[in-house]
N, C-alpha and C. Protein backbone atom coordinates (compact mmCIF):
# COMPACT_ATOMS: atom_id res chain seq x y z
N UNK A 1 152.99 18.37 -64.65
CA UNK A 1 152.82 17.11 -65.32
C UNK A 1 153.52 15.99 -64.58
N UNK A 2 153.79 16.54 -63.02
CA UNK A 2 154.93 15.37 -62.43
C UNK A 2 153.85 13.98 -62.43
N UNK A 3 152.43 14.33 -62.90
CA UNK A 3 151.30 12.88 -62.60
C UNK A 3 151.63 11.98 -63.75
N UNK A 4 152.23 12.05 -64.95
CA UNK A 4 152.32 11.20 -66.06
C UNK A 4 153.77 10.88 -66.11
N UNK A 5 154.62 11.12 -64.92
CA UNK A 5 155.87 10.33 -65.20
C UNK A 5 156.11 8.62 -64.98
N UNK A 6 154.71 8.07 -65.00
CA UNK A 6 154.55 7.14 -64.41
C UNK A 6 154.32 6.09 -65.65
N UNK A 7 154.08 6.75 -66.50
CA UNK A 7 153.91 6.54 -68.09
C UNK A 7 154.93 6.07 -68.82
N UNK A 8 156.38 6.13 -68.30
CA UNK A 8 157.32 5.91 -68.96
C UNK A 8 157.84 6.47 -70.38
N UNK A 9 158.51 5.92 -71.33
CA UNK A 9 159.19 6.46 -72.36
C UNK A 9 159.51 8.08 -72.55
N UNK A 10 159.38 8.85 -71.82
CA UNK A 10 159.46 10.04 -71.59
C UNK A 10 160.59 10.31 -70.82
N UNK A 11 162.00 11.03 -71.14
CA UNK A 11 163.46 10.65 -70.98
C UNK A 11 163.28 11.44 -69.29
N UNK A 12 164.10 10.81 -68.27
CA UNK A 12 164.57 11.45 -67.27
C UNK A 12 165.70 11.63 -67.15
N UNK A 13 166.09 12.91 -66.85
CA UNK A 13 167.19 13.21 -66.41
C UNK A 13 168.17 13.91 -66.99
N UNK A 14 167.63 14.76 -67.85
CA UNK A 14 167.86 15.69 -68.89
C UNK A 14 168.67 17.05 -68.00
N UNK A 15 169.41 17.37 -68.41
CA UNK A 15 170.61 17.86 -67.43
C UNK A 15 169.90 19.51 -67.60
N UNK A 16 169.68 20.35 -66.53
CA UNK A 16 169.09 21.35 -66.47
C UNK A 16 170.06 22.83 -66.12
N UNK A 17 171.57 22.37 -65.85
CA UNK A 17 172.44 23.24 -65.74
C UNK A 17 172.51 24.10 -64.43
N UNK A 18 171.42 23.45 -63.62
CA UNK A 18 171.02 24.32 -61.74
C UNK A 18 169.90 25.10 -62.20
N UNK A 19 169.36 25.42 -63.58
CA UNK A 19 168.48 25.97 -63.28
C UNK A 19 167.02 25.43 -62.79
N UNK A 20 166.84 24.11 -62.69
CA UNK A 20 165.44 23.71 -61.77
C UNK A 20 164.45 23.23 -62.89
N UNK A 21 163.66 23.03 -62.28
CA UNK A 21 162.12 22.51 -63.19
C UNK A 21 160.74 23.34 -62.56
N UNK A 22 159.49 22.82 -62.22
CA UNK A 22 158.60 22.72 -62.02
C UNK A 22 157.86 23.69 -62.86
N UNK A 23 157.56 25.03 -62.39
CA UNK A 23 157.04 26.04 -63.08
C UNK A 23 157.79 27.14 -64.21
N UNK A 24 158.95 26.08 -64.44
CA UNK A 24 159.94 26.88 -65.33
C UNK A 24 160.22 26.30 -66.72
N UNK A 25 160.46 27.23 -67.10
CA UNK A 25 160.08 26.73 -69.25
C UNK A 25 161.55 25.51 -69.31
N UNK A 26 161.33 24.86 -69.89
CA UNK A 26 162.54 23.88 -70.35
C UNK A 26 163.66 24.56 -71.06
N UNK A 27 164.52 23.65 -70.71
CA UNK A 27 166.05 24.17 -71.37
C UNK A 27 166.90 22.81 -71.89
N UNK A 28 167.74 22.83 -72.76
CA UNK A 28 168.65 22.14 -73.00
C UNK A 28 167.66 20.86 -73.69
N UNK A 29 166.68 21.62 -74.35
CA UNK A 29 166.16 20.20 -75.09
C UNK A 29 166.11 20.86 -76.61
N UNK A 30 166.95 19.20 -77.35
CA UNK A 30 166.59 19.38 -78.97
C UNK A 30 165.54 19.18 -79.48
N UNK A 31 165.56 19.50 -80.53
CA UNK A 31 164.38 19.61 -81.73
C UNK A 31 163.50 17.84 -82.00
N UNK A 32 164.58 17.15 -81.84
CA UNK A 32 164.00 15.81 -81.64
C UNK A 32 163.81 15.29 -80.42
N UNK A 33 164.22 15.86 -79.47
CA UNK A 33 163.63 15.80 -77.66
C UNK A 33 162.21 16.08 -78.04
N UNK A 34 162.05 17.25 -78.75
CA UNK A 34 160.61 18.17 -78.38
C UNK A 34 160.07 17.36 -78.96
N UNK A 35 160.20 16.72 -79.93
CA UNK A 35 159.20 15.72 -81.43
C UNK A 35 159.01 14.60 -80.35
N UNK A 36 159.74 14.08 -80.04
CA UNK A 36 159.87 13.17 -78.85
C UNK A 36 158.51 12.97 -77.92
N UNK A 37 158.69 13.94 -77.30
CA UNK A 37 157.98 14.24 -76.21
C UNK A 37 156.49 14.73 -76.86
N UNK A 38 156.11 15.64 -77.27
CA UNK A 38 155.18 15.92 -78.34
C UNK A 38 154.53 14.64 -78.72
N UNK A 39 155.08 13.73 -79.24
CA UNK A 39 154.67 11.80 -79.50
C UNK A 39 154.12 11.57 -78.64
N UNK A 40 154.76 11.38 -77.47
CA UNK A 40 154.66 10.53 -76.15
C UNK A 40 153.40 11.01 -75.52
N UNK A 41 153.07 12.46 -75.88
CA UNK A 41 152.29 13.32 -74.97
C UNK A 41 151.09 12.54 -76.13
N UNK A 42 150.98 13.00 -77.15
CA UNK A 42 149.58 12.57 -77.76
C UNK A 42 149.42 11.29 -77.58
N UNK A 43 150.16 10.51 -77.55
CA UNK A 43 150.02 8.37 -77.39
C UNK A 43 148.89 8.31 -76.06
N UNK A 44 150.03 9.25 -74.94
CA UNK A 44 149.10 9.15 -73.60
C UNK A 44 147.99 9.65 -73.34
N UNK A 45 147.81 10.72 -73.91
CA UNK A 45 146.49 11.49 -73.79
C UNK A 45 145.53 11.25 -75.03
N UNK A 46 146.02 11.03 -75.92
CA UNK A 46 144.84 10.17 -77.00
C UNK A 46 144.29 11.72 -77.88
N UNK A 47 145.33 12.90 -77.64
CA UNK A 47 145.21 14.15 -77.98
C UNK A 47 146.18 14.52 -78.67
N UNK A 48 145.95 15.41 -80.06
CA UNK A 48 146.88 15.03 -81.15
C UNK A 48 147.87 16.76 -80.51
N UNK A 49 148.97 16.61 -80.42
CA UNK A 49 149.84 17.69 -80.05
C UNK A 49 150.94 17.62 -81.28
N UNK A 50 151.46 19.00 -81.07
CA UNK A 50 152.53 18.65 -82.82
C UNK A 50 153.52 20.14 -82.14
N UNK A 51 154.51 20.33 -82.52
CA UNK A 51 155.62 21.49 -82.08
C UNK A 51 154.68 22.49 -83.39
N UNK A 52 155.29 23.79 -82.61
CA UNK A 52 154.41 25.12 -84.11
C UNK A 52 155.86 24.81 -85.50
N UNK A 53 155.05 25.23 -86.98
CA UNK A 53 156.10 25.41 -87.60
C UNK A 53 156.95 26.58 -87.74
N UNK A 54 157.69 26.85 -88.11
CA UNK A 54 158.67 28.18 -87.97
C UNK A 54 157.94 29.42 -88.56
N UNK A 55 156.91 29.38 -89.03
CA UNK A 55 155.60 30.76 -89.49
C UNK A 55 154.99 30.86 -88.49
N UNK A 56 154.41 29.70 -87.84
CA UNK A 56 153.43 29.86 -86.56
C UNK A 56 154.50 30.33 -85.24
N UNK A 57 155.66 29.93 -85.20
CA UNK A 57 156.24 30.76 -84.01
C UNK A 57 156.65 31.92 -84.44
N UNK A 58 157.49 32.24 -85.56
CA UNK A 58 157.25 34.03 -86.39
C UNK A 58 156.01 34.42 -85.66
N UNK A 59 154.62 34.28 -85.83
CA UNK A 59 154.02 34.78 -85.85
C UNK A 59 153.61 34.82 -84.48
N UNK A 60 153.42 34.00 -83.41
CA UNK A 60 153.28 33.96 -82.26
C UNK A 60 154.33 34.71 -81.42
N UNK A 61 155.45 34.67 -81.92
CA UNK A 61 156.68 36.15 -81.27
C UNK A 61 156.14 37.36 -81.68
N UNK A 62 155.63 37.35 -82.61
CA UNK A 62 155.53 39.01 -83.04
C UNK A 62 154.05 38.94 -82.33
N UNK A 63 153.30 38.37 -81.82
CA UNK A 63 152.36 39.02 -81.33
C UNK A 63 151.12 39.04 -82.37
N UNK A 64 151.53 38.16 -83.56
CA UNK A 64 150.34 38.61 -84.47
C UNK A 64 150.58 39.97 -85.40
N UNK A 65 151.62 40.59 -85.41
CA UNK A 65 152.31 41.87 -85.78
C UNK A 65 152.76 41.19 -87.28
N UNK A 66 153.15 41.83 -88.45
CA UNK A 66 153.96 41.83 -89.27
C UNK A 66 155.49 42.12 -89.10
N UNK A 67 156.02 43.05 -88.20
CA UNK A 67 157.05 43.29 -88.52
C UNK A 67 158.49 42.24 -87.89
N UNK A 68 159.08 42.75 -87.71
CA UNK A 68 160.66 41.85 -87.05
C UNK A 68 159.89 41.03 -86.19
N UNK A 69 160.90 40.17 -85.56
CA UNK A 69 160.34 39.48 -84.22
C UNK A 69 161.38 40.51 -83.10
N UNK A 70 160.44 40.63 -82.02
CA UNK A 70 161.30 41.86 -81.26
C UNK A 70 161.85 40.98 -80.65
N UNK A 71 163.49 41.63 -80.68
CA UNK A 71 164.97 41.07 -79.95
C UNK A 71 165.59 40.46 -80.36
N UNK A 72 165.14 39.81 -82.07
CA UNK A 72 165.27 39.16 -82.71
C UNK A 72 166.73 39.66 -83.72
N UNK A 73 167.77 39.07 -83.88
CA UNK A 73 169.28 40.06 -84.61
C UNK A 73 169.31 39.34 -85.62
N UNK A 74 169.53 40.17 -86.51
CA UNK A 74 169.23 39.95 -88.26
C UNK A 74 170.78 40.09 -88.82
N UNK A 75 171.27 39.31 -89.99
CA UNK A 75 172.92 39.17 -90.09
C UNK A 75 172.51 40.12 -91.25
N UNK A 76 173.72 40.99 -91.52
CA UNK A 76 173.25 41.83 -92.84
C UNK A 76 174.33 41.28 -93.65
């Protein structure tokens, strides 16, 4: 997506800790970074994008499965 940094309002310089960018999943971003960005992305592309809610990622970890989310540690 390095073609739409040209777009502005989309934060640079978000501290990555050495681990890098390009083909690598993001790190060190909050919940209102992601809402953030998610905005910015539909404004520019005119395409409605939204973060999953906490059932749709349940369910997208498990694979579509019912049970635990695997790796997932449960407090008893």
């Amino acid at each position: 997506m390095g073609h739409l940094r040209g777009y502005g309002d989309c934060p640079q310089g978000i501290p990555d800790s050495g681990f890098g960018r390009g083909q690598r999943p993001a790190i060190n971003v909050s919940w209102d970074d992601a809402q953030t960005y998610v905005n910015w992305l539909s404004r520019i592309t005119g395409k409605a994008y939204r973060l999953l809610s906490e059932s749709e990622y349940g369910y997208a970890a498990r694979a579509g499965t019912q049970g635990p989310i695997p790796g997932a540690t449960t407090s008893s």
